[in-house]
C-alpha atoms as a PDB file:
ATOM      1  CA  UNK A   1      85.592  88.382 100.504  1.00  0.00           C
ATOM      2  CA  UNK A   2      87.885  89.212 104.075  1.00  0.00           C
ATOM      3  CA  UNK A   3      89.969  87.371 105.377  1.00  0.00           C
ATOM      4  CA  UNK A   4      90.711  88.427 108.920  1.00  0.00           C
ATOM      5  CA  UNK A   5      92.141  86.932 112.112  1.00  0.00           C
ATOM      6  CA  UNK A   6      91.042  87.210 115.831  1.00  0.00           C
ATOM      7  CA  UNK A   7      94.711  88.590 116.940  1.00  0.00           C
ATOM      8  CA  UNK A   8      95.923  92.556 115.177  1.00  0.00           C
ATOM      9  CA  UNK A   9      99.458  91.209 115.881  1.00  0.00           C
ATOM     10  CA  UNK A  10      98.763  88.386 112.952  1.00  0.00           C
ATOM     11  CA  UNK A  11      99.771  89.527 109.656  1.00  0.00           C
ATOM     12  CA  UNK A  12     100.095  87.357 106.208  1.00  0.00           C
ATOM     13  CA  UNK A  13     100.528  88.235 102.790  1.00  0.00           C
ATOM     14  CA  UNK A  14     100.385  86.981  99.268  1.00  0.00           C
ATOM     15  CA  UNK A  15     102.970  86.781  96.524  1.00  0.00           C
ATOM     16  CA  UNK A  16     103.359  84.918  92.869  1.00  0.00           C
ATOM     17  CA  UNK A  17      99.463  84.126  92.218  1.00  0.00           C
ATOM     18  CA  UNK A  18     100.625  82.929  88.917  1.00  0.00           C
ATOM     19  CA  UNK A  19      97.013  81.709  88.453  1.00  0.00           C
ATOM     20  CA  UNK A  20      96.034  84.870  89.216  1.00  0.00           C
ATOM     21  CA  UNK A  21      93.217  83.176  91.637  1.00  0.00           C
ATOM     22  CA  UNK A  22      93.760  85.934  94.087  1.00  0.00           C
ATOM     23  CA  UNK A  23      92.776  88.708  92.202  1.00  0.00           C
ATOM     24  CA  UNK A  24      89.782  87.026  90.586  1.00  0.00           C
ATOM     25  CA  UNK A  25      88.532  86.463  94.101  1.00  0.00           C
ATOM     26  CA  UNK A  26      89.087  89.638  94.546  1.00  0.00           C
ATOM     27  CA  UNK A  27      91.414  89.119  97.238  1.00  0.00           C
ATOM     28  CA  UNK A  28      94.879  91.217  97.558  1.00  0.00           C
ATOM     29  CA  UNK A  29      93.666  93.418  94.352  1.00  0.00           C
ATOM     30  CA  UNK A  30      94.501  97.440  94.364  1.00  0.00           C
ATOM     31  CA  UNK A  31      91.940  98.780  91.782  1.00  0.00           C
ATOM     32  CA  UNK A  32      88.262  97.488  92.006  1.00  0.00           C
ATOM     33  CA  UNK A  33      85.241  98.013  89.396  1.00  0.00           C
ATOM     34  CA  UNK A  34      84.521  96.860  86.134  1.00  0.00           C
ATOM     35  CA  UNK A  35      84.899  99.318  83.660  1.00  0.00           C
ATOM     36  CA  UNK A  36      86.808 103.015  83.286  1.00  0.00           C
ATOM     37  CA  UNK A  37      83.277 104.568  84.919  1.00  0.00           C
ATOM     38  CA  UNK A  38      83.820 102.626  88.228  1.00  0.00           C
ATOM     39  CA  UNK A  39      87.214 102.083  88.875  1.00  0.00           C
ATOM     40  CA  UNK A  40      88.609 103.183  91.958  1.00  0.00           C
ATOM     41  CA  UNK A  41      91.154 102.026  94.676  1.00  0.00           C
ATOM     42  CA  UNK A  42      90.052  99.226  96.691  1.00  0.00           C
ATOM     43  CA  UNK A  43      88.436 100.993  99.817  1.00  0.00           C
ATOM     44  CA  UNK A  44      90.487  98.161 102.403  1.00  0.00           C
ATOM     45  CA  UNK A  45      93.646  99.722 100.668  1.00  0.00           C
ATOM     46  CA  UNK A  46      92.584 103.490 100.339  1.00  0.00           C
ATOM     47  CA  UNK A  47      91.233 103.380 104.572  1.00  0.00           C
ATOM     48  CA  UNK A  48      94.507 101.828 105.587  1.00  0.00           C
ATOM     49  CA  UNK A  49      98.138 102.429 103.905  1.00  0.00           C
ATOM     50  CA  UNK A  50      99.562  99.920 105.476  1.00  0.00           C
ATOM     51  CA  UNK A  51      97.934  97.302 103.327  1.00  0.00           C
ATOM     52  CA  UNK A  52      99.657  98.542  99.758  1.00  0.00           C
ATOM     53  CA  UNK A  53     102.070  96.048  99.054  1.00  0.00           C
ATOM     54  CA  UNK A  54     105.095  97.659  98.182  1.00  0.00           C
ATOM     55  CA  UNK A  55     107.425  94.842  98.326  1.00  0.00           C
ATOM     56  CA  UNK A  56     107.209  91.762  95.759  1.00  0.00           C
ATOM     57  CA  UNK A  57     109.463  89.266  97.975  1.00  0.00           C
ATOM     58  CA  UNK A  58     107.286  89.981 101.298  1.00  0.00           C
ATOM     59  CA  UNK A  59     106.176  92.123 104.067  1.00  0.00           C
ATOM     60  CA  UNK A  60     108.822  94.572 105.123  1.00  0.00           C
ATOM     61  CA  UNK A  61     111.407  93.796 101.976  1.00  0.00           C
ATOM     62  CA  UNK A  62     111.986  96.017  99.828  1.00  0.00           C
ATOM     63  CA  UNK A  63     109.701  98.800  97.217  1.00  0.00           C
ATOM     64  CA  UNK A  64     109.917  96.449  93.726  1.00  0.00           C
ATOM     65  CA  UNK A  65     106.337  96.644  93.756  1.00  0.00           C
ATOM     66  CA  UNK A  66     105.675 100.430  94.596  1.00  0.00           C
ATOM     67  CA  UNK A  67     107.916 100.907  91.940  1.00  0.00           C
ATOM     68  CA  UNK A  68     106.411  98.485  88.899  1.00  0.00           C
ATOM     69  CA  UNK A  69     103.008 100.858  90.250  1.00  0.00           C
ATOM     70  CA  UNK A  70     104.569 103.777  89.681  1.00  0.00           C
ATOM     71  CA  UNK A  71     106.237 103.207  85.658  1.00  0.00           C
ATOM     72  CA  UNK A  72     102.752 101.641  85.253  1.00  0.00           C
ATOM     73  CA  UNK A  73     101.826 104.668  83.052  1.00  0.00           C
ATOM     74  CA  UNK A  74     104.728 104.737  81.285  1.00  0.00           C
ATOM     75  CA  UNK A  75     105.021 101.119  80.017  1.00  0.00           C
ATOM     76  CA  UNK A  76     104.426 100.554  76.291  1.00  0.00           C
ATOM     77  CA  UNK A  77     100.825  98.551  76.006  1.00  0.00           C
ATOM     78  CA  UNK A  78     100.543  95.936  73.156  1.00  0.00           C
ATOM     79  CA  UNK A  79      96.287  96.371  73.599  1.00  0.00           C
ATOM     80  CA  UNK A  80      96.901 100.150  73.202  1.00  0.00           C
ATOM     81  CA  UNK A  81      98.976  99.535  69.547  1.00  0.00           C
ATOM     82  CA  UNK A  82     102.684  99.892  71.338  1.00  0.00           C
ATOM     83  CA  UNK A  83     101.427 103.564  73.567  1.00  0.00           C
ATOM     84  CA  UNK A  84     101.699 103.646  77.004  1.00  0.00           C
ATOM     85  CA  UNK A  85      98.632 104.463  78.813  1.00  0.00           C
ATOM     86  CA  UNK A  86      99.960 108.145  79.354  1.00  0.00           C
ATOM     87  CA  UNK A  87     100.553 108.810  75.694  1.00  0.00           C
ATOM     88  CA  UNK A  88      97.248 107.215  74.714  1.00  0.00           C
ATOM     89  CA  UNK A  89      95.182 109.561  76.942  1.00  0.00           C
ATOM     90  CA  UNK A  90      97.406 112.579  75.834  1.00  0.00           C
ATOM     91  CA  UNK A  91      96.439 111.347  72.052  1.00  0.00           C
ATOM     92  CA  UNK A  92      92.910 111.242  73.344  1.00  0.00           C
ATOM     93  CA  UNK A  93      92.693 114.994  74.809  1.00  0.00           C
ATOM     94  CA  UNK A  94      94.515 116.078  71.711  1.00  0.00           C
ATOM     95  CA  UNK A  95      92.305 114.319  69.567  1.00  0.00           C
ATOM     96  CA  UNK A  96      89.073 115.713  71.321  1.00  0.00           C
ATOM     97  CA  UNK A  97      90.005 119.241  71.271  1.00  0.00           C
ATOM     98  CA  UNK A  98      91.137 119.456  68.010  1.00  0.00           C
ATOM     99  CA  UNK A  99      87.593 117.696  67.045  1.00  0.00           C
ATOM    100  CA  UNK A 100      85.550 120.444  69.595  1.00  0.00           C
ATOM    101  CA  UNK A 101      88.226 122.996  67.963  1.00  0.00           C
ATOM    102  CA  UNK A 102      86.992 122.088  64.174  1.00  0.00           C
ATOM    103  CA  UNK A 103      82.919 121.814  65.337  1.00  0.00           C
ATOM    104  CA  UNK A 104      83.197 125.277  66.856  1.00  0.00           C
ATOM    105  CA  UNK A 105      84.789 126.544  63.720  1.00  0.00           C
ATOM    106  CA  UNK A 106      82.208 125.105  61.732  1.00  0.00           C
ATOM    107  CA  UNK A 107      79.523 126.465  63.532  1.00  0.00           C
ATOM    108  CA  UNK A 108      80.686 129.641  63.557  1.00  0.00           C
END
């Protein structure tokens, strides 16, 4: 879905979708795809900068946002058992090449 308008000078902006309608529409949403294989930035964001929203109290006010992005990988996740999603991945490399480590050995 786009929403545009006839006039560049127009700009708008959404903030506290509570119902989260918005991003179910897939309107004002920063990652798009539905699973870990096709995830990617949304393409309207990646082409033009100027459409991350940075601010959470509106266009021009502040970083609150670019910041919440950026501790994203650090924040404890209750679906990941308490880990953030940096320490689980670290657990998961860890966990692979100590598996590939212990194959190899056996093999040998």
């Amino acid at each position: 879905m786009t929403i545009s308008a006839d006039s560049h000078k127009l700009r708008f902006s959404f903030q506290n979708d509570s119902s989260n309608f918005l991003s179910a529409a897939g309107i004002n949403s920063f990652f798009v795809g539905d699973s870990a294989s096709n995830l990617q930035v949304n393409a309207v964001v990646a082409n033009d900068p100027k459409m991350f929203a940075a601010s959470l109290t509106g266009i021009g006010l502040g970083t609150g946002n670019a910041v919440r992005l950026a501790k994203a990988f650090e924040e404890p996740l209750e679906g990941l058992g308490g880990q953030s999603l940096k320490q689980a991945h670290e657990d998961m490399v860890v966990r692979i090449t100590q598996d590939v480590s212990l194959q190899s050995g056996k093999s040998d």
